[in-house]
N, C-alpha and C. Protein backbone atom coordinates (compact mmCIF):
# COMPACT_ATOMS: atom_id res chain seq x y z
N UNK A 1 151.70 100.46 27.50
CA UNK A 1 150.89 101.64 27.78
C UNK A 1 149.42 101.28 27.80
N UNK A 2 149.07 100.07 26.76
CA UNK A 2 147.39 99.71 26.98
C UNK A 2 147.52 99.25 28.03
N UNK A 3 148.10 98.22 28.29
CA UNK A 3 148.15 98.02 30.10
C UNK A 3 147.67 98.58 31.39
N UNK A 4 148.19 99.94 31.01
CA UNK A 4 148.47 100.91 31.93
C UNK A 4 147.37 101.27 32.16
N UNK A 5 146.79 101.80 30.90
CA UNK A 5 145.62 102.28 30.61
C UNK A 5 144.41 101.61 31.18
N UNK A 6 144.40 100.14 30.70
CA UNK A 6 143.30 99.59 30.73
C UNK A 6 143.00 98.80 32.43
N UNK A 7 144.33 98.88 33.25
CA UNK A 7 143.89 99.04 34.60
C UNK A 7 143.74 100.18 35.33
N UNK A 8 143.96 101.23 34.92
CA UNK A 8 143.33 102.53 35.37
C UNK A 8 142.09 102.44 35.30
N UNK A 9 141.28 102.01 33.68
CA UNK A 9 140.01 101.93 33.62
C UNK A 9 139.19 100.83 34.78
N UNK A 10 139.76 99.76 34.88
CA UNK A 10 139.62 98.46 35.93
C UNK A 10 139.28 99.24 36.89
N UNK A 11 140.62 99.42 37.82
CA UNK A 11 139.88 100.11 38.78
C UNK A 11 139.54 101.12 39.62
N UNK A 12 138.97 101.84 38.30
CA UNK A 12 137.92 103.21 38.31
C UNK A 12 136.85 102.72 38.43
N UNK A 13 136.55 101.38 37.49
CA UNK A 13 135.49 100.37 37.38
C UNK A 13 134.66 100.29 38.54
N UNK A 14 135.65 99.53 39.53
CA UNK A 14 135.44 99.00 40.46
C UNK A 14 135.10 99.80 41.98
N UNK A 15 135.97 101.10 41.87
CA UNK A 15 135.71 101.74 42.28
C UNK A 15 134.47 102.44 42.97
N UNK A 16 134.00 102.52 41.44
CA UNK A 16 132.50 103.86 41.06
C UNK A 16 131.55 102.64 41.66
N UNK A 17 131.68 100.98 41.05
CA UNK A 17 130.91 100.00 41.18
C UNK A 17 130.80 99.82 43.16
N UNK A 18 131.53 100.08 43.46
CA UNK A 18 131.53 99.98 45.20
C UNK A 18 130.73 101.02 46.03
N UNK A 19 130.56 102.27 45.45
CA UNK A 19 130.27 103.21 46.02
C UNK A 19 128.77 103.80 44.94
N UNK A 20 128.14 103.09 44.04
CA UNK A 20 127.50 103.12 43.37
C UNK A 20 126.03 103.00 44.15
N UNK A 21 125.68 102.15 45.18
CA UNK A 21 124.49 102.02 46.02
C UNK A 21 124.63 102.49 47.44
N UNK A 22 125.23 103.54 47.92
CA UNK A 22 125.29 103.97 48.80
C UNK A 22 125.11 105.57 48.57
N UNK A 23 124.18 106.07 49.39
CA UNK A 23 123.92 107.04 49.64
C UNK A 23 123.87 108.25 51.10
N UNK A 24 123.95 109.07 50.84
CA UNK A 24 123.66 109.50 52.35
C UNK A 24 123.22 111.08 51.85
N UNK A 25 122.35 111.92 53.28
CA UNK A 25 122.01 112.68 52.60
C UNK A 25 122.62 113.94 52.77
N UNK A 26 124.02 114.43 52.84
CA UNK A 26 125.15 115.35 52.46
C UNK A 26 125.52 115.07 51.26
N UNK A 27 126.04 113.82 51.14
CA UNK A 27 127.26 113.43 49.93
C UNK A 27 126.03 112.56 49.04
N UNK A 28 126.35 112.99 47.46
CA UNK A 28 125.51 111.83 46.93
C UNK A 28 126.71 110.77 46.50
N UNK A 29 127.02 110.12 46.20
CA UNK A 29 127.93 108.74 46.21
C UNK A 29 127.79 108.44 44.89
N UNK A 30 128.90 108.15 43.65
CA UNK A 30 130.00 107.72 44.05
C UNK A 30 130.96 108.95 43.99
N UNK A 31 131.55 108.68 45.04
CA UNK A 31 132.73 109.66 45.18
C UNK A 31 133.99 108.52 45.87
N UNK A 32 134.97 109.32 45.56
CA UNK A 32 136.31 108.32 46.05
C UNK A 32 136.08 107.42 47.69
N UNK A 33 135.99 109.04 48.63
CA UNK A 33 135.69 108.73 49.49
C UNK A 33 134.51 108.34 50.33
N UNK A 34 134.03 106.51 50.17
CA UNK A 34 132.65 106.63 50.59
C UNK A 34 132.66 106.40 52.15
N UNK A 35 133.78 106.88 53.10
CA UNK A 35 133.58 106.93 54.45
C UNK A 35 132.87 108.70 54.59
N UNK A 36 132.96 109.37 53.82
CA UNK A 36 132.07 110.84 54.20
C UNK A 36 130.96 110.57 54.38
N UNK A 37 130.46 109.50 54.66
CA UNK A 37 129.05 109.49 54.88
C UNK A 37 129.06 109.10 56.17
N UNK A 38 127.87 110.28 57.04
CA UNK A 38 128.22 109.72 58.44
C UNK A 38 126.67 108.81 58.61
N UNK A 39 127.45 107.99 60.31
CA UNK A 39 126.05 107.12 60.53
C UNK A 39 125.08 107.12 60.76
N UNK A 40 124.10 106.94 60.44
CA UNK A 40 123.07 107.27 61.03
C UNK A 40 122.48 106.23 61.94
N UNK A 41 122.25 107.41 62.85
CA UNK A 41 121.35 107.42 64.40
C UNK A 41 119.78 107.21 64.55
N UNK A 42 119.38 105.90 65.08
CA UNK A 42 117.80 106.45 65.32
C UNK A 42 117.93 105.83 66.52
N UNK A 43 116.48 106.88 67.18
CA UNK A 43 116.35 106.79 68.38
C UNK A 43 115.40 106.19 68.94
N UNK A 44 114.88 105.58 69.70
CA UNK A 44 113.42 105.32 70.17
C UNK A 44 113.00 105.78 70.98
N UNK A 45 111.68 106.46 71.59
CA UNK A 45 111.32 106.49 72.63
C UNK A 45 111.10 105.13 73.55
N UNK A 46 111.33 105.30 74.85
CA UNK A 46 110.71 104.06 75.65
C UNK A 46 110.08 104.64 77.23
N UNK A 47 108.97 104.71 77.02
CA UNK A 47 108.14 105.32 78.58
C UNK A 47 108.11 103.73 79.64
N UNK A 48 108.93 104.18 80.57
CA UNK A 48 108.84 103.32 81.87
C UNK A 48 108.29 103.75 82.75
N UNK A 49 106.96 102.98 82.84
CA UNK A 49 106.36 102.99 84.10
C UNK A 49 106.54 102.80 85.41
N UNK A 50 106.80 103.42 86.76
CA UNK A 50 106.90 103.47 87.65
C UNK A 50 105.76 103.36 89.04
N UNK A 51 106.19 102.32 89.63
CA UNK A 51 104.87 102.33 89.99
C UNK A 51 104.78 102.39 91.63
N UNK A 52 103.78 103.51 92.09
CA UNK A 52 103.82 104.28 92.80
C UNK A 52 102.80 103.64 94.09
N UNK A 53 103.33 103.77 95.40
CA UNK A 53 102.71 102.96 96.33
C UNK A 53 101.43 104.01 96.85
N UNK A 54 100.50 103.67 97.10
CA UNK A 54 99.29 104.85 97.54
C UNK A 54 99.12 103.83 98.70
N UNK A 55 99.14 104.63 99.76
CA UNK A 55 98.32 104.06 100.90
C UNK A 55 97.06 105.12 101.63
N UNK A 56 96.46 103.84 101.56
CA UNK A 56 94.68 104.53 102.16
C UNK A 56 94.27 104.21 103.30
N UNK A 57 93.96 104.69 104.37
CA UNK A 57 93.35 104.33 105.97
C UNK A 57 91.85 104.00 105.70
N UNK A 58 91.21 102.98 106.21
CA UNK A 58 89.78 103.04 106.22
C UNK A 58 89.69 103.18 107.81
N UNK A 59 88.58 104.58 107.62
CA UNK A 59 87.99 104.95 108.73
C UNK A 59 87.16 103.89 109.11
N UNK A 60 86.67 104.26 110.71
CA UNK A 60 85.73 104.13 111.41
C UNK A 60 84.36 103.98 110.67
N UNK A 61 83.93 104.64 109.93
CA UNK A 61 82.78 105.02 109.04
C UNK A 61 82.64 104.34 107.66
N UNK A 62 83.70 103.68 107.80
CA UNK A 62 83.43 102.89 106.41
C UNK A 62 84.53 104.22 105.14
N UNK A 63 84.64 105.10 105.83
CA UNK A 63 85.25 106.04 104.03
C UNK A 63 86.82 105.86 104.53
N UNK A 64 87.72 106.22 103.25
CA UNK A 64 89.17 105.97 102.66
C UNK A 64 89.65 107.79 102.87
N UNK A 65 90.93 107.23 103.88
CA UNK A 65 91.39 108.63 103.96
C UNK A 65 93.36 108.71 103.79
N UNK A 66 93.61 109.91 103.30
CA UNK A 66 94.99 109.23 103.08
C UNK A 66 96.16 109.51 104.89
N UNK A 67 95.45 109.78 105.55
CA UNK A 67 95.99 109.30 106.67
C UNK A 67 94.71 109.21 108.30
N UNK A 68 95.41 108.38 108.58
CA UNK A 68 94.69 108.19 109.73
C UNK A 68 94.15 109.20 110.70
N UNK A 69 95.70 109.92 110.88
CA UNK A 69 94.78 111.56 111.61
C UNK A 69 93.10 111.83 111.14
N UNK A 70 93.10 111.94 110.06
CA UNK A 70 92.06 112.42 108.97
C UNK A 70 90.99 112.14 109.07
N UNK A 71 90.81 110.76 109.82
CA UNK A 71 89.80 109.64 110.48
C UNK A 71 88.82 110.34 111.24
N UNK A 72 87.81 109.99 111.34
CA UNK A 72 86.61 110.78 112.53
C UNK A 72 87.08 109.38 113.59
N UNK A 73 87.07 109.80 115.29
CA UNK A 73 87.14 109.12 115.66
C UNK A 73 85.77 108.57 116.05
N UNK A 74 85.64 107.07 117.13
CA UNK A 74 85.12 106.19 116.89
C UNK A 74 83.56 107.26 117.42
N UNK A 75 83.92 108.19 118.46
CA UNK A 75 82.71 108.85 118.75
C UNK A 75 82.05 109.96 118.55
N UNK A 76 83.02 110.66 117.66
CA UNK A 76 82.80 111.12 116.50
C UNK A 76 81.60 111.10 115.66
N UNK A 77 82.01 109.28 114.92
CA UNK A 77 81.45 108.79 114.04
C UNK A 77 79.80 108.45 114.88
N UNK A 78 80.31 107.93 116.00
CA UNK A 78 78.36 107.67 116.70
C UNK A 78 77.69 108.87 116.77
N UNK A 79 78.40 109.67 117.23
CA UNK A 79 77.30 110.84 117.51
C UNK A 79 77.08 111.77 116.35
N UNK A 80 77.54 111.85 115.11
CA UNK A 80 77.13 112.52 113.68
C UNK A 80 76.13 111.84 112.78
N UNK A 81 75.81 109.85 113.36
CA UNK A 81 74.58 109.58 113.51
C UNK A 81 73.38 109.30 114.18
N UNK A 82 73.62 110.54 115.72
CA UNK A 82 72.75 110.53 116.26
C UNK A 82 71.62 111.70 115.87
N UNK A 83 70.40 111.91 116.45
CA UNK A 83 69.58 113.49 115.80
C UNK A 83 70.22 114.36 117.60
N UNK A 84 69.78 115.77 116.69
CA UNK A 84 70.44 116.70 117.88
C UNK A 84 69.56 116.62 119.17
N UNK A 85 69.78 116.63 120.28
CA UNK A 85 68.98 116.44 121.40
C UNK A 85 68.55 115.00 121.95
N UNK A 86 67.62 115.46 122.74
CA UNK A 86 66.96 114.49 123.56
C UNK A 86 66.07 113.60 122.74
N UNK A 87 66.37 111.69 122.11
CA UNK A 87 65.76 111.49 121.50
C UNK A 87 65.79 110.22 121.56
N UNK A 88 64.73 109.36 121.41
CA UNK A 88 64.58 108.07 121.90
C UNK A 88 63.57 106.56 121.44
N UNK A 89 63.72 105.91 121.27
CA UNK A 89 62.73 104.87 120.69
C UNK A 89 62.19 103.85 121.88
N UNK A 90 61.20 103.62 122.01
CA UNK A 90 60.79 102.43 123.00
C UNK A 90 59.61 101.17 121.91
N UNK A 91 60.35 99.97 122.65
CA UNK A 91 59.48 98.58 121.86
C UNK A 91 59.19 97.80 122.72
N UNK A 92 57.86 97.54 123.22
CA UNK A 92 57.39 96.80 123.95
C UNK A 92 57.76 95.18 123.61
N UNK A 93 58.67 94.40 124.17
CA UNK A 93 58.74 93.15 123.68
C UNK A 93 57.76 92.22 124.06
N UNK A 94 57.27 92.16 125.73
CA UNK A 94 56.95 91.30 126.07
C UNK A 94 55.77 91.96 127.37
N UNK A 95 54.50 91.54 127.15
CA UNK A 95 53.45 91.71 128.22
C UNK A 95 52.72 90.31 128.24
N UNK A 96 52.95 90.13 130.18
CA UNK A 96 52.92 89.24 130.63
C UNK A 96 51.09 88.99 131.74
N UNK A 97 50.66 88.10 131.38
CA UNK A 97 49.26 88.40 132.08
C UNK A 97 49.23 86.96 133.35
N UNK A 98 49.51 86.95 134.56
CA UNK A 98 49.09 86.35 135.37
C UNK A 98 47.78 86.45 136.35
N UNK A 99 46.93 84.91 136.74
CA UNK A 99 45.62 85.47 137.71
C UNK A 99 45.35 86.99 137.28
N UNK A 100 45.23 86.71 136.16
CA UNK A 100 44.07 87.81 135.70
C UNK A 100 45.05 89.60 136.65
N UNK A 101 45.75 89.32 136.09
CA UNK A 101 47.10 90.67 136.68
C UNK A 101 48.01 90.69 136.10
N UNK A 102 48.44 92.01 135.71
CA UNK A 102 49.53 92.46 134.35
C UNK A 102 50.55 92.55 135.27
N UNK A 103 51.41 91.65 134.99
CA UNK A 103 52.86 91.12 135.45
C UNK A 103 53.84 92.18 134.86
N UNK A 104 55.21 92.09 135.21
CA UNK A 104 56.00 92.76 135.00
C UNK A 104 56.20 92.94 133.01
N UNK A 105 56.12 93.81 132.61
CA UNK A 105 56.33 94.22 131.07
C UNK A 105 57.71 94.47 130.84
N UNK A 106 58.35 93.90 129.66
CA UNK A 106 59.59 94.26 129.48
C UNK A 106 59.58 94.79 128.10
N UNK A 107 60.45 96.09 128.38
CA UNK A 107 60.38 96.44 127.27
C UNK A 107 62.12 97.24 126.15
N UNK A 108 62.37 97.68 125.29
CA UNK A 108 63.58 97.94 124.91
C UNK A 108 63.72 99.46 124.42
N UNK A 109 64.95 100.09 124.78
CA UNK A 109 64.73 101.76 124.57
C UNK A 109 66.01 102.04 124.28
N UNK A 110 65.91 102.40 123.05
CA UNK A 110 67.13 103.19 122.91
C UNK A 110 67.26 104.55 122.19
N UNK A 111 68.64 105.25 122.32
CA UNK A 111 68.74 106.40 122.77
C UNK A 111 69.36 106.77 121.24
N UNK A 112 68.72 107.70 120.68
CA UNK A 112 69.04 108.11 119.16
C UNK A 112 69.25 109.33 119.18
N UNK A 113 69.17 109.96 120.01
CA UNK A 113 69.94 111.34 120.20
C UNK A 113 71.30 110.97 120.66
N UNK A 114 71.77 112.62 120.86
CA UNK A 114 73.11 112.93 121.07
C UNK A 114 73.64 113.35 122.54
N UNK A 115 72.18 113.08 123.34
CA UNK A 115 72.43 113.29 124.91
C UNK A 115 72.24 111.91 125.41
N UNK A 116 73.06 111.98 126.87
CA UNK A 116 72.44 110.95 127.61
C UNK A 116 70.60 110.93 128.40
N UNK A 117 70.06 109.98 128.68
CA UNK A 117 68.69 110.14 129.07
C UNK A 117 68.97 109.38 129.85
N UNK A 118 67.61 109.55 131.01
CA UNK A 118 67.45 108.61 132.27
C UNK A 118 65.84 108.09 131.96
N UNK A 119 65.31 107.16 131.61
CA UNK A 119 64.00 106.87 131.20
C UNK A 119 63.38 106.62 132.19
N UNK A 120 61.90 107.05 131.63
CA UNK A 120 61.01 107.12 132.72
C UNK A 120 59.84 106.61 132.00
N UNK A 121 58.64 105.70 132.71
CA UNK A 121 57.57 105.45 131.73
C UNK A 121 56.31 106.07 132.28
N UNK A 122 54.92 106.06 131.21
CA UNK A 122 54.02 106.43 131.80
C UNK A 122 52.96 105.08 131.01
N UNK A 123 52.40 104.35 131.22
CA UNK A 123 51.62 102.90 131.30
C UNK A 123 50.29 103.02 131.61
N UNK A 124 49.39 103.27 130.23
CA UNK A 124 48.01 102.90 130.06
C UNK A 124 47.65 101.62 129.66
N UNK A 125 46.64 100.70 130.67
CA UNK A 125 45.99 99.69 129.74
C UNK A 125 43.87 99.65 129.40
N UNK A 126 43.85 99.47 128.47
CA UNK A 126 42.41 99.49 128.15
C UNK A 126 41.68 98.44 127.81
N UNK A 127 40.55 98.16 127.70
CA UNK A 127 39.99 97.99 126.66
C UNK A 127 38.78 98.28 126.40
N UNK A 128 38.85 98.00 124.33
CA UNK A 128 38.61 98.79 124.08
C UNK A 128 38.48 100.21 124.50
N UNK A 129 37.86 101.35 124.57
CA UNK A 129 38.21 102.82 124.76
C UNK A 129 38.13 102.89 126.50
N UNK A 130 37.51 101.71 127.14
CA UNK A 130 37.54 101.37 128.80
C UNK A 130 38.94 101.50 129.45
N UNK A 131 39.55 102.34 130.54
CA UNK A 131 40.82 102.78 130.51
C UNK A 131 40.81 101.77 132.18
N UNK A 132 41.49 100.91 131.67
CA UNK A 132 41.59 99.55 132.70
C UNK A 132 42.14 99.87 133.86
N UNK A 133 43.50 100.71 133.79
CA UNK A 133 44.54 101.39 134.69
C UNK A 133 45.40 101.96 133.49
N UNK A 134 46.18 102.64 134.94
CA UNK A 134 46.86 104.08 134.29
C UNK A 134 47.91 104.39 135.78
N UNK A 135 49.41 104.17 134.94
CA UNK A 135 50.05 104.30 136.40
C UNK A 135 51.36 104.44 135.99
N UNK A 136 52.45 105.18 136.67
CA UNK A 136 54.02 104.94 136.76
C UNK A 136 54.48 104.05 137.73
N UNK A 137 55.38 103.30 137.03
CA UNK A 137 55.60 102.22 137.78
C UNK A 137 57.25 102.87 138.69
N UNK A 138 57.22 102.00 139.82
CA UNK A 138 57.61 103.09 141.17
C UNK A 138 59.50 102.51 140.99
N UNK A 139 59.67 101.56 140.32
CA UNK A 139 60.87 100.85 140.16
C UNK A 139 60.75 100.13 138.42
N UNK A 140 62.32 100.30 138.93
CA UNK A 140 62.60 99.54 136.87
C UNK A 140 64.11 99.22 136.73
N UNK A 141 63.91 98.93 135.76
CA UNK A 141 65.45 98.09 136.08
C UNK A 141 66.74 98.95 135.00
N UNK A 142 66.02 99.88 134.63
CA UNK A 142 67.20 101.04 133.62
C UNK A 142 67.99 101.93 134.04
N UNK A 143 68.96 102.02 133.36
CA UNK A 143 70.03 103.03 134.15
C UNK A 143 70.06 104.18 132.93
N UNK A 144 71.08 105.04 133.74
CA UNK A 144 71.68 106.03 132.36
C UNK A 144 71.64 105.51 130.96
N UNK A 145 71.24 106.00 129.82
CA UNK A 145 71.39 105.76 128.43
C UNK A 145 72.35 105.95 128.06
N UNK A 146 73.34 105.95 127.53
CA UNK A 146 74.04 106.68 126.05
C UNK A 146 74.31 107.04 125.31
N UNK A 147 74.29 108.29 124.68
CA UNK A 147 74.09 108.12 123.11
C UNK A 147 74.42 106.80 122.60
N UNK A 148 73.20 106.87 121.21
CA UNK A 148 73.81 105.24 121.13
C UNK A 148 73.71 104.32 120.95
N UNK A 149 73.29 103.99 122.75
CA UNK A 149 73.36 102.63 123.39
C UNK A 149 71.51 102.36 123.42
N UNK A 150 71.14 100.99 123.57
CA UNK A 150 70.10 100.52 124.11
C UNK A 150 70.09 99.08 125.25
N UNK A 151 68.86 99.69 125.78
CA UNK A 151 68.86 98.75 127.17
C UNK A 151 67.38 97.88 126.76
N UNK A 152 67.36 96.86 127.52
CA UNK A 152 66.33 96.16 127.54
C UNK A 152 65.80 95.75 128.74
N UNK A 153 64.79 95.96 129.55
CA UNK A 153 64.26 95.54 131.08
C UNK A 153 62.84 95.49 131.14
N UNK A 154 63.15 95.79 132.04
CA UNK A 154 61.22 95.11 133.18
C UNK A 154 60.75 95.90 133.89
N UNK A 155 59.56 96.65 133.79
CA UNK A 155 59.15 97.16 135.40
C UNK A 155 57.73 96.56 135.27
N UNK A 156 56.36 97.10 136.66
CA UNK A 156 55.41 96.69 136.43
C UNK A 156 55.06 97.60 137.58
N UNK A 157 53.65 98.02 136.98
CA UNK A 157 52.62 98.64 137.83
C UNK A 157 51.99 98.34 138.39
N UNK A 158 51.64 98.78 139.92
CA UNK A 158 50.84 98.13 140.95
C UNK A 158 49.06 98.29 140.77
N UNK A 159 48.96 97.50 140.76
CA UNK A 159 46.88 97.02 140.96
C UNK A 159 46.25 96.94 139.44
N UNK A 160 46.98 96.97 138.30
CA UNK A 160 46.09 96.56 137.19
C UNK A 160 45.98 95.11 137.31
N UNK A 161 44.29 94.90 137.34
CA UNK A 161 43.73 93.83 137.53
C UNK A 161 42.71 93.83 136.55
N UNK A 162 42.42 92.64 136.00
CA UNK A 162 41.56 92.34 134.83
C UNK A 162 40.33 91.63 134.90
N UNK A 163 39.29 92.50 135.07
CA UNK A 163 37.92 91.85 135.82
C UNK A 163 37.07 90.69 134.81
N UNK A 164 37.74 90.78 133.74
CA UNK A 164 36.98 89.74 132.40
C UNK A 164 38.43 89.70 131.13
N UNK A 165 37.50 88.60 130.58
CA UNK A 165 37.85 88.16 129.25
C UNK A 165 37.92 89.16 128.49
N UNK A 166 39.03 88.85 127.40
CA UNK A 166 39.13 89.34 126.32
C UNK A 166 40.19 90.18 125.86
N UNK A 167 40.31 91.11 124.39
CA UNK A 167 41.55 91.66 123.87
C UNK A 167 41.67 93.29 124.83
N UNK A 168 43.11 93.57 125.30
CA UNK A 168 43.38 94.69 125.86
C UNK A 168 44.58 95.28 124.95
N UNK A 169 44.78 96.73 125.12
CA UNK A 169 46.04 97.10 124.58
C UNK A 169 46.74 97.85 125.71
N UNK A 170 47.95 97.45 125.76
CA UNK A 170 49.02 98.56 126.70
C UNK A 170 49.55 99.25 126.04
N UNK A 171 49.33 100.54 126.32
CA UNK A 171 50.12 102.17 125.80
C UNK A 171 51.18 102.58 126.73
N UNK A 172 52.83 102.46 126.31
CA UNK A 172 53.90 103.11 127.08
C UNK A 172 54.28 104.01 126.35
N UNK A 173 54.37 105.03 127.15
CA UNK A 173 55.20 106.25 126.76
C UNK A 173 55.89 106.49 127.54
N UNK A 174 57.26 106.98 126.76
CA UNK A 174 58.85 106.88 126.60
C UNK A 174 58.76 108.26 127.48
N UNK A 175 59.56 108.85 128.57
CA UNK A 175 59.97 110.34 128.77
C UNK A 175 61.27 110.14 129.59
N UNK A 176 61.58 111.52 129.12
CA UNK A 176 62.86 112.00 130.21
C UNK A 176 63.15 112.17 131.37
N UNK A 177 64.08 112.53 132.07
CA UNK A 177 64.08 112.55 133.21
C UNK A 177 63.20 114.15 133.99
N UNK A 178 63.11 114.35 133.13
CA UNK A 178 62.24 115.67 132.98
C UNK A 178 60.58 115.84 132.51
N UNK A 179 60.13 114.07 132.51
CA UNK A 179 58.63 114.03 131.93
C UNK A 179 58.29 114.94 131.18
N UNK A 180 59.43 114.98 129.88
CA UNK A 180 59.21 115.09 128.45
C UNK A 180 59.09 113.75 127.77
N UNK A 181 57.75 113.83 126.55
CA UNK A 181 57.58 112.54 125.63
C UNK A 181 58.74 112.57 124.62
N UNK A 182 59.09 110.99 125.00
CA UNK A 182 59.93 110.73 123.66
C UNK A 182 59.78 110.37 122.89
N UNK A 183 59.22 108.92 123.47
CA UNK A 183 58.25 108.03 121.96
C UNK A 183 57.39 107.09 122.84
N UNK A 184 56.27 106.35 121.79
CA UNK A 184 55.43 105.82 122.67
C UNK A 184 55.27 104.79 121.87
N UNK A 185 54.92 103.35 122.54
CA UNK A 185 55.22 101.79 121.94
C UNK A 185 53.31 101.45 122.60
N UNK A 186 52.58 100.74 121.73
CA UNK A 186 51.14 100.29 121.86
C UNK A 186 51.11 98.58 121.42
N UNK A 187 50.69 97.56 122.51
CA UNK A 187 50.53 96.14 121.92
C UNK A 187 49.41 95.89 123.03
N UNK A 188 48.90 94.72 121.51
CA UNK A 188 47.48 94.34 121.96
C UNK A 188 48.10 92.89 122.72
N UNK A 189 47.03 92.65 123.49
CA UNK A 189 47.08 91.22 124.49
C UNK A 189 45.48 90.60 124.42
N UNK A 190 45.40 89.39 125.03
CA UNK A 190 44.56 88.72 125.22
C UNK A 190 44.40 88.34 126.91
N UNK A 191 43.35 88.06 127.84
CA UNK A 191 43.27 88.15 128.69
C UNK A 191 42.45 87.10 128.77
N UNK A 192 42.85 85.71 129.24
CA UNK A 192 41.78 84.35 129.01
C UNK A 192 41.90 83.49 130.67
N UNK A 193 41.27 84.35 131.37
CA UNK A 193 41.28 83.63 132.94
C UNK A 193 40.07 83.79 133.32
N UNK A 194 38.78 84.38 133.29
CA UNK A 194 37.35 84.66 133.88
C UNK A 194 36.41 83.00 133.23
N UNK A 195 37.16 82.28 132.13
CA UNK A 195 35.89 81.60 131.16
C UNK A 195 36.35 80.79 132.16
N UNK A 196 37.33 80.15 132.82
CA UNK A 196 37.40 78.69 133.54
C UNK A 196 36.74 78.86 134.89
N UNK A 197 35.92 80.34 134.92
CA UNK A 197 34.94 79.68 136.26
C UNK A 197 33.25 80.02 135.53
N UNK A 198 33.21 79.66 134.38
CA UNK A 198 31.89 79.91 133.87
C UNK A 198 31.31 78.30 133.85
């Protein structure tokens, strides 16, 4: 009967000793059954990034549009940096002095408005406040403008002749086909043909 006894006590022992560090938080433990404890679950979050295609058109103009429709087209884009109307720049590049006679002048014009122009010049030379000649020259070598666009050519006026030495300036002014001013271009010259018969 101690026998009996004293493995009952055994393993009760062993028992309580098995289920002694386990816990959960329904059942506190030890109890016979230490499968009543259920498992526990953890979860993690995990954010996956996806990564998303953007496509961008670059305009005409240099700016980012998300489709091409969207685009200013190419003339569009020229003429929103032109000014409104009839408008124009002229740069005298080059005045030419032969035998004491103003040779053909070439000069460059372009068109900064938003219309087309047909250029026309009007050609003073002096000197000093002495008004040497004064004339439209009867031919030239420019066509239609463009918004836009610039041309570069030649014309020359008949009979300015240069009776002496020294500094002159030519005054062109720019007009329309309508002898309206557009803009006006002024360069000084030198005139050195009278001293080689002194």
């Amino acid at each position: 009967m101690r026998k009996i006894i004293l493995g009952i006590i055994i393993i009760s022992i062993l028992v309580l000793s098995g289920c002694s560090s386990k816990t959960c938080p329904e059942i506190e433990c030890p109890e016979l059954d230490c499968s009543a404890c259920p498992p526990k679950i953890e979860y993690q979050e995990k954010i996956v990034e996806k990564e998303m295609e953007v496509i961008k058109y670059q305009c005409y103009d240099g700016t980012f549009k998300s489709s091409s429709s969207k685009c200013a087209s190419p003339e569009e884009v020229k003429l929103s940096r032109l000014e409104e109307g009839k408008h124009a720049t002229i740069n005298i590049d080059r005045v030419q002095v032969q035998l004491a006679n103003l040779y053909p002048t070439r000069v460059t014009v372009e068109n900064t408005g938003r219309i087309a122009i047909n250029p026309k010049f009007d050609v003073v030379v002096k000197k000093g406040t002495t008004t040497v000649c004064s004339a439209s020259p009867l031919f030239d070598e420019f066509r239609r403008i463009e918004p836009g666009e610039k041309q570069t050519g030649e014309f020359q006026i008949m009979g300015c002749i240069f009776n002496s030495d020294g500094q002159y300036t030519i005054t062109i002014d720019l007009l329309d086909s309508d002898y309206n001013k557009l803009d006006t271009d002024t360069e000084t010259f030198n005139v050195d043909y009278w001293g080689m018969f002194s």
